[in-house]
Protein backbone atom coordinates (compact mmCIF):
# COMPACT_ATOMS: atom_id res chain seq x y z
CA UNK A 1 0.00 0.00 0.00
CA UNK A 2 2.90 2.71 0.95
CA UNK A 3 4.32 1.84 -2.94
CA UNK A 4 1.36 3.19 -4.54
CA UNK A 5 1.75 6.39 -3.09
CA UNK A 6 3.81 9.00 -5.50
CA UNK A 7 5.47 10.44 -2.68
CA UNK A 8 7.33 6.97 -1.54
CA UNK A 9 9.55 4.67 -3.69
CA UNK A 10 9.56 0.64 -1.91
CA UNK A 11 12.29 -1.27 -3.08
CA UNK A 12 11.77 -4.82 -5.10
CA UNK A 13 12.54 -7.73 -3.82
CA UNK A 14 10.71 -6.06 -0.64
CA UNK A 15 13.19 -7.71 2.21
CA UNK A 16 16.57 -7.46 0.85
CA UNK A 17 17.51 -8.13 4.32
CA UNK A 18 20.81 -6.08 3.44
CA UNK A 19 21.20 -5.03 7.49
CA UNK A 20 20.60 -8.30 8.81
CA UNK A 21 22.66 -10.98 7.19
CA UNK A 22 25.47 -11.24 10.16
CA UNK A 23 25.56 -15.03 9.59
CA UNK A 24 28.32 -16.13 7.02
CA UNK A 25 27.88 -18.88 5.20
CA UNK A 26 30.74 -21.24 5.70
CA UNK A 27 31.00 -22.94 2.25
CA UNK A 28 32.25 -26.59 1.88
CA UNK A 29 31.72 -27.88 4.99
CA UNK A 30 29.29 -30.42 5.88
CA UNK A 31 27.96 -29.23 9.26
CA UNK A 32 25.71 -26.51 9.37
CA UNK A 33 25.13 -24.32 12.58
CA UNK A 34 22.98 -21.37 13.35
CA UNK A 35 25.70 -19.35 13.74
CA UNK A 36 27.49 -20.31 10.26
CA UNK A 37 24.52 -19.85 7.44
CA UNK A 38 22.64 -17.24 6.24
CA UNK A 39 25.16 -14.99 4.59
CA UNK A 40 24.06 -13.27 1.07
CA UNK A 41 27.28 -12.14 -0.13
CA UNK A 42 25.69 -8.62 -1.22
CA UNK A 43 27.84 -5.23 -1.81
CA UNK A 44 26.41 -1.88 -0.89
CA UNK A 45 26.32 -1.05 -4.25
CA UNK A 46 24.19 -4.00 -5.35
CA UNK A 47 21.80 -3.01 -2.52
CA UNK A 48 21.82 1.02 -2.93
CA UNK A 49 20.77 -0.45 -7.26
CA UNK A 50 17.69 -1.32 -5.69
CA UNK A 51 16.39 2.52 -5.07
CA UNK A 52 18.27 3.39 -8.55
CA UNK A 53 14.61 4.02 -9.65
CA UNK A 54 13.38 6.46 -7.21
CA UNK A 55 12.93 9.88 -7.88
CA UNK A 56 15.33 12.63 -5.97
CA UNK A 57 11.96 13.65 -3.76
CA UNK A 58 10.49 10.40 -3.24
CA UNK A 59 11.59 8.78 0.49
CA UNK A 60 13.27 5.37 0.05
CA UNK A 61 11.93 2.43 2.09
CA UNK A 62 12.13 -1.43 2.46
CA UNK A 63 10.08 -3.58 4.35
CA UNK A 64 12.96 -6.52 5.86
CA UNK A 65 11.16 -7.75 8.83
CA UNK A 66 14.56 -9.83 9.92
CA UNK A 67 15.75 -5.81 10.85
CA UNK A 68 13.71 -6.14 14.19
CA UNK A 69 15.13 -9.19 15.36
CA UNK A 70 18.46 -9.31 14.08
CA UNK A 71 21.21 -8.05 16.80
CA UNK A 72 23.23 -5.90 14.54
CA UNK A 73 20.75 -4.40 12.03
CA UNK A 74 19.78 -1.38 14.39
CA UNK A 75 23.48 -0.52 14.57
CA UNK A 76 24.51 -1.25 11.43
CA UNK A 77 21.10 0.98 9.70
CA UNK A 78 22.35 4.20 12.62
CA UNK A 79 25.59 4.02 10.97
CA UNK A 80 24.70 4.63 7.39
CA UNK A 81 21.20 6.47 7.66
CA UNK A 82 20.97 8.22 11.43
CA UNK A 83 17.98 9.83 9.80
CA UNK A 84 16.20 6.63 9.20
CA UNK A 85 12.91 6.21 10.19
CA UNK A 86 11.91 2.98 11.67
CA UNK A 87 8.62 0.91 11.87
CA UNK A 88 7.60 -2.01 13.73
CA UNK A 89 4.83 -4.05 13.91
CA UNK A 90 3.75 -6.37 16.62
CA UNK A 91 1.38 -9.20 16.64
CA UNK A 92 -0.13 -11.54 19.64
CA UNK A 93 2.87 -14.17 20.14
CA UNK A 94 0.43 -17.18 19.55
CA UNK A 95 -1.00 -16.30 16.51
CA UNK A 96 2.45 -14.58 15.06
CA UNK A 97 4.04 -17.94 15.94
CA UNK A 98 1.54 -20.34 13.92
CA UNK A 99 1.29 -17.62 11.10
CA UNK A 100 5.50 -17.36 10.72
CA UNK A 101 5.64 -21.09 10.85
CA UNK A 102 2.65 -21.50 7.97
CA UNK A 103 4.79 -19.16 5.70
CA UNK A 104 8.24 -20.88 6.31
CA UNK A 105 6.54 -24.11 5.37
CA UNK A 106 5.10 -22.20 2.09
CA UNK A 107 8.64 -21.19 1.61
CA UNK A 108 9.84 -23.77 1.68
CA UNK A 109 12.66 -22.59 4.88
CA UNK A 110 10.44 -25.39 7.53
CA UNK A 111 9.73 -29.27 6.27
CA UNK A 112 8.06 -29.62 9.77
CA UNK A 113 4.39 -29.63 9.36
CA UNK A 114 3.57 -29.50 13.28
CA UNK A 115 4.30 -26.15 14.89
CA UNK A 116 4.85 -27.96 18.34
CA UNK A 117 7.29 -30.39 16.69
CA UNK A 118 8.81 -27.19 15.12
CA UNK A 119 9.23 -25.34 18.39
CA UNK A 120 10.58 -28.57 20.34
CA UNK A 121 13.61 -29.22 16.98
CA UNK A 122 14.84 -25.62 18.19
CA UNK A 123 17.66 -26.60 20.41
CA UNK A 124 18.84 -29.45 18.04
CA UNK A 125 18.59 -26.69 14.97
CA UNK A 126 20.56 -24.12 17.16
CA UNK A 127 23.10 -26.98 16.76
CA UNK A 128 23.10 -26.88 13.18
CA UNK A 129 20.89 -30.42 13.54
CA UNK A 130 17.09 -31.15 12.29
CA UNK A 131 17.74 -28.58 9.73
CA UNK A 132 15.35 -28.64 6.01
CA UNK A 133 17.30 -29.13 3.16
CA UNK A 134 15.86 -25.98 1.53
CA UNK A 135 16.24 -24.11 4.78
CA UNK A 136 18.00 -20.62 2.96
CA UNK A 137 18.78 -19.31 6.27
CA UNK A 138 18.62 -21.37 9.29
CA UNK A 139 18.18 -19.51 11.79
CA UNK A 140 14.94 -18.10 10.98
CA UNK A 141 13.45 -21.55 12.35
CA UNK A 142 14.88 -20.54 15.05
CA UNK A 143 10.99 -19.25 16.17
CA UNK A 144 10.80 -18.14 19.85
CA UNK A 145 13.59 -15.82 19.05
CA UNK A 146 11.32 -13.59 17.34
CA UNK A 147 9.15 -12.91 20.59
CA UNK A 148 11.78 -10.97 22.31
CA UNK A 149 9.86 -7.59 21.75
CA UNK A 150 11.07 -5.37 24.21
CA UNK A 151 14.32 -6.27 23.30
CA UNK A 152 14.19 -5.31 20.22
CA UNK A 153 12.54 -2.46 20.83
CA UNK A 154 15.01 -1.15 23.00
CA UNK A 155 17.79 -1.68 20.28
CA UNK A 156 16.36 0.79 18.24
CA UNK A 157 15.44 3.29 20.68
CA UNK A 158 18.93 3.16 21.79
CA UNK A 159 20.29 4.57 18.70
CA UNK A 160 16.98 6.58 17.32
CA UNK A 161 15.44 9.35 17.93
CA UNK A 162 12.07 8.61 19.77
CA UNK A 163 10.18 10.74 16.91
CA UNK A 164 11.97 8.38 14.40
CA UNK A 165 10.41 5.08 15.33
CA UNK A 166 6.90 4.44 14.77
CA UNK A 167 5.53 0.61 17.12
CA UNK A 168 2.25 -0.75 15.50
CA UNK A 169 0.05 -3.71 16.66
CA UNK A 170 -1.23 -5.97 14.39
CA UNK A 171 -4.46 -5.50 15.40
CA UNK A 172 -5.27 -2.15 15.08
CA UNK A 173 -3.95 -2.60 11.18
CA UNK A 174 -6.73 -5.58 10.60
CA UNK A 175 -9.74 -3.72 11.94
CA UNK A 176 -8.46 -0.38 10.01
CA UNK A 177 -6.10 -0.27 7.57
CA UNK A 178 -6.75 3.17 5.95
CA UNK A 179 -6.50 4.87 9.05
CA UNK A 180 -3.18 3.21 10.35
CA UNK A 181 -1.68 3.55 6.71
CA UNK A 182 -2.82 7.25 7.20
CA UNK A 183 -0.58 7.51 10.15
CA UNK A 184 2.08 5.28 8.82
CA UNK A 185 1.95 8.43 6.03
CA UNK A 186 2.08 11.40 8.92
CA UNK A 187 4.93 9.79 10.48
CA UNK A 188 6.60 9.98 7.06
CA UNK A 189 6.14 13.25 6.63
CA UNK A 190 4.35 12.59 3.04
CA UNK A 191 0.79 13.70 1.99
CA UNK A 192 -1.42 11.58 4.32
CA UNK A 193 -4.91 12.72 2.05
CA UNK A 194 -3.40 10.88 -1.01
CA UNK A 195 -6.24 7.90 -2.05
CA UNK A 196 -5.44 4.64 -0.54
CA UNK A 197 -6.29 1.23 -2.35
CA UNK A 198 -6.47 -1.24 0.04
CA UNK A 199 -4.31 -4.91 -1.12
CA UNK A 200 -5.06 -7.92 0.84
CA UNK A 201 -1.82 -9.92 0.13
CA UNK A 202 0.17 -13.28 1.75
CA UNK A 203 -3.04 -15.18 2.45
CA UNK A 204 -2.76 -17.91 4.76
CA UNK A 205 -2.01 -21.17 3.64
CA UNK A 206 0.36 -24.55 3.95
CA UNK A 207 2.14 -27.14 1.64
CA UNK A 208 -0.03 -30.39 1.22
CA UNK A 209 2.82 -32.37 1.10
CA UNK A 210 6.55 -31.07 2.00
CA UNK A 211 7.84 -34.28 0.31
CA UNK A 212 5.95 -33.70 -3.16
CA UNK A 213 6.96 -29.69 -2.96
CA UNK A 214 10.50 -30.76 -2.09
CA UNK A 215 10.10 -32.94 -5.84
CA UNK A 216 8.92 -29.54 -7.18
CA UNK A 217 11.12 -27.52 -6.30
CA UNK A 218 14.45 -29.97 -7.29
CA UNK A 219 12.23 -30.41 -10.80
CA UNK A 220 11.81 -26.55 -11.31
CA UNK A 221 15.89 -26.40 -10.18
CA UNK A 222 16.43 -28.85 -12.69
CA UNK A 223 18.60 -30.34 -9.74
CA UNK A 224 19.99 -33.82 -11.32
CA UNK A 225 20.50 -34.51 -15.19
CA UNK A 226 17.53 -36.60 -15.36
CA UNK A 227 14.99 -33.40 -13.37
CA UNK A 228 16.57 -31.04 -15.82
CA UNK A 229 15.84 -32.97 -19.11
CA UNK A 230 12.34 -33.61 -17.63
CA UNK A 231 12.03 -29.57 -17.03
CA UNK A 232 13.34 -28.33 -20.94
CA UNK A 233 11.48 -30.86 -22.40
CA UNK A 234 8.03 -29.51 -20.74
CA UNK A 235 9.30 -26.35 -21.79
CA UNK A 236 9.87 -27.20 -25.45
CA UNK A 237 6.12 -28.46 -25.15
CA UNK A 238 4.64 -25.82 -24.16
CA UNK A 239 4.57 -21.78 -24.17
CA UNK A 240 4.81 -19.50 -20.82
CA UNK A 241 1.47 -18.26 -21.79
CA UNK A 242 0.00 -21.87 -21.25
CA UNK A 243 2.00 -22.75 -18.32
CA UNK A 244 0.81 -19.13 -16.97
CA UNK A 245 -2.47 -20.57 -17.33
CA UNK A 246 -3.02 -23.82 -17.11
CA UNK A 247 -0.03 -25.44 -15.38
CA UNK A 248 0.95 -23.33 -12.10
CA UNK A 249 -2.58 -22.83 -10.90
CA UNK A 250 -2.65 -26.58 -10.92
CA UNK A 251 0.17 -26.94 -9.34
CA UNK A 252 -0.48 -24.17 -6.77
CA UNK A 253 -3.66 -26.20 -5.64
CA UNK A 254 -2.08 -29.46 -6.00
CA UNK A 255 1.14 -27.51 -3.92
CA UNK A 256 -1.11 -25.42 -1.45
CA UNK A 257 -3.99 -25.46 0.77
CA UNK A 258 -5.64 -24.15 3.46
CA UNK A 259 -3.94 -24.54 6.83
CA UNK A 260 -5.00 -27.25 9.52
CA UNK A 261 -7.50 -26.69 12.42
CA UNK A 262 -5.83 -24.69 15.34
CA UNK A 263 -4.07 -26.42 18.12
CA UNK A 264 -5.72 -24.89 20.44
CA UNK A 265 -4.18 -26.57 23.26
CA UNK A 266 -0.63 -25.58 22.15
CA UNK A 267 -1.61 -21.96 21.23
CA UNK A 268 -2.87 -22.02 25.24
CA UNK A 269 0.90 -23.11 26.07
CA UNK A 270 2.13 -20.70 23.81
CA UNK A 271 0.03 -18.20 25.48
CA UNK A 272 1.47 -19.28 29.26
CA UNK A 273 4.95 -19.08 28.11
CA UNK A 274 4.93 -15.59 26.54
CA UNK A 275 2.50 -13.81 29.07
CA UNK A 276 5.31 -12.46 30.73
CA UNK A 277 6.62 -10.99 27.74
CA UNK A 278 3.07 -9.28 26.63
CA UNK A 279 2.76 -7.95 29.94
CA UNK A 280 6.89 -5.95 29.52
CA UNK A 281 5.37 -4.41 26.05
CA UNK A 282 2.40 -3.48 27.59
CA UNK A 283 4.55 -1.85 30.36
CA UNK A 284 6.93 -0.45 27.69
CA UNK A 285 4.07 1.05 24.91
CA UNK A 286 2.17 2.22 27.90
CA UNK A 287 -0.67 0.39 26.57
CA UNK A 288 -3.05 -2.86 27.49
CA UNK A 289 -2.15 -5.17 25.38
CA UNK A 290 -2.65 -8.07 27.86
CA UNK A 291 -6.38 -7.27 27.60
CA UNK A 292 -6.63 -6.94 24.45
CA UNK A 293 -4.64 -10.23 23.22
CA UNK A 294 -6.81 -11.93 25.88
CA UNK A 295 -4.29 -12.64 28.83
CA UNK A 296 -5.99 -11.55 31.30
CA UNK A 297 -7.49 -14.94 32.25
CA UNK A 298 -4.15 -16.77 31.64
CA UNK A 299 -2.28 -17.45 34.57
C-alpha cells in the first residue's frame, strides 16, 4: 500500500535483508550451525541499485522484517542512515508464531508440518541439527527468538530518535487499515490525504505435502541430469502463456492449501509461556495489550 503512493519509492525484492545478514555462510563444509549460514554475499552497491529508480523527492523504504530481530541491524542501519525512520509491527505471540511457521513451510525454509514439533527441533537446529534441506537461512526456524519484543525495541530506541520510530500492533492494522496507513503516512512526513487502495496480500495457507513440494522444487531447479531434461522438455512443449495458465494454478492447488485446524491446546501453552513478555510491552508502549490479546485470564 505505501508503494502506490507518489510520494514513496519501496524497493523490489521487498526484504533485501541487506542489514541483517550477520551469519556467514561457511562454504564446503558439511555441518551446518545457526551461527554459520545465512550470509548473502551482497555489496552496498548492489543493494543502494535497488532505489536506482526512485525519484530525488520520493523517500526510500524497504520492508525486511529480519531488521527487528536481528542483533546488529539497528546498529549497522544508525551508521549509514541516522535519519532513518523505523517501523515495527507487533502481533499476539500465539498467533504470530503459527502464522511465521505457515509461511516458512510455504517457503519452503520449515519441512516440519507441526508447529509444536517445530518449536521442540529448536535446540537441536541451534546446533546446526534437524535442519530442512531448503532451509536458505537457518536460523529463521529458530521461532521463539522472534518474541523478544522489548528487546528489540530497545535496540532501536537506543540509537533513534524517539520521533523516528513508529511501534504498531497488528491488530489495530486488521480492523483499520486506511487509518493506520494514514498515520504510517504522517509519520513519514508525506501527503497523508493521497487515495489509498487497500491490497489484501500473503493469504494464509500450507504445503499439502513437503515431500511432493521438495520434488517440485528440485524439478523446477532442474537439480539432477535426469529433473533437468524432464524440465526443458516440458518447456519445449509448451509456451509461458499456457503454463501461466493452465499449469501453475494446478500446481499451486495441487502444492497449497488451506492450513489445519488450530491447536488450540498448544496456542494455550504458547500463550502461558509468553504472558510475561506481553505484559513488559504493555509496560513499555504504555498500553493494554494483555487485555486486548486476551491474557488476562491466563495465569
Amino acid at each position: 500500500m505505501l508503494s502506490r503512493h507518489p510520494q514513496i519509492f519501496m524497493c523490489t525484492p521487498k526484504e533485501p535483508w541487506f542489514f541483517a545478514r550477520e551469519n556467514p555462510r561457511r562454504r564446503g563444509s558439511r555441518t551446518r550451525s545457526i551461527a554459520d549460514t545465512g550470509e548473502k554475499h551482497e555489496t552496498l552497491e548492489e543493494y543502494l541499485s535497488l532505489f536506482a529508480g526512485a525519484a530525488p523527492d520520493q523517500r526510500v523504504g524497504e520492508a525486511s522484517t529480519s531488521y527487528l530481530w536481528s542483533k546488529v541491524a539497528a546498529q549497522r542501519i544508525a551508521a549509514m542512515r541516522p535519519d532513518a525512520r523505523i517501523i515495527a509491527i507487533f502481533r499476539e505471540p500465539a498467533e504470530f508464531l503459527r502464522s511465521l511457521h505457515l509461511q516458512h513451510l510455504s517457503s519452503h525454509d520449515e519441512s516440519e508440518k507441526s508447529l509444536r514439533k517445530a518449536i521442540a527441533l529448536e535446540a537441536a537446529r541451534r546446533e546446526g541439527r534437524k535442519i530442512p534441506r531448503h532451509a536458505d537461512w537457518p536460523q529463521v526456524l529458530i521461532y521463539t527468538d522472534r518474541l523478544k519484543y522489548v528487546e528489540q525495541l530497545r535496540r532501536f530506541h537506543s540509537l533513534f530518535a524517539p520521533e523516528q520510530i513508529l511501534t504498531l500492533i497488528y491488530d489495530d492494522f486488521r480492523e483499520d487499515n486506511e487509518a493506520v496507513v494514514r498515520r504510517v503516512l504522517r509519520f513519514l512526513d508525506v501527503d497523508d490525504a493521497h487515495p489509498i487502495k487497500q491490497v489484501k496480500r500473503n493469504p494464509t495457507v500450507t504445503v499439502r505435502s513437503v515431500r511432493f513440494d521438495g520434488f517440485r522444487r528440485s524439478l523446477r531447479k532442474g537439480r539432477t541430469p535426469a529433473l533437468k531434461a524432464l524440465r526443458e522438455t516440458g518447456k519445449a512443449l509448451t509456451t509461458r502463456r499456457l503454463r501461466e495458465r493452465f499449469y501453475w494454478p494446478v500446481v499451486r492447488d495441487l502444492v497449497f492449501v488451506p492450513p489445519p485446524p488450530v491447536d488450540a491446546e498448544f496456542m494455550l501453552e504458547l500463550r502461558h509461556r509468553f504472558k510475561p513478555e506481553v505484559q513488559a510491552l504493555s509496560d513499555y508502549l504504555d498500553r493494554d495489550l494483555v487485555k486486548l490479546w486476551g491474557y488476562e485470564s491466563i495465569g
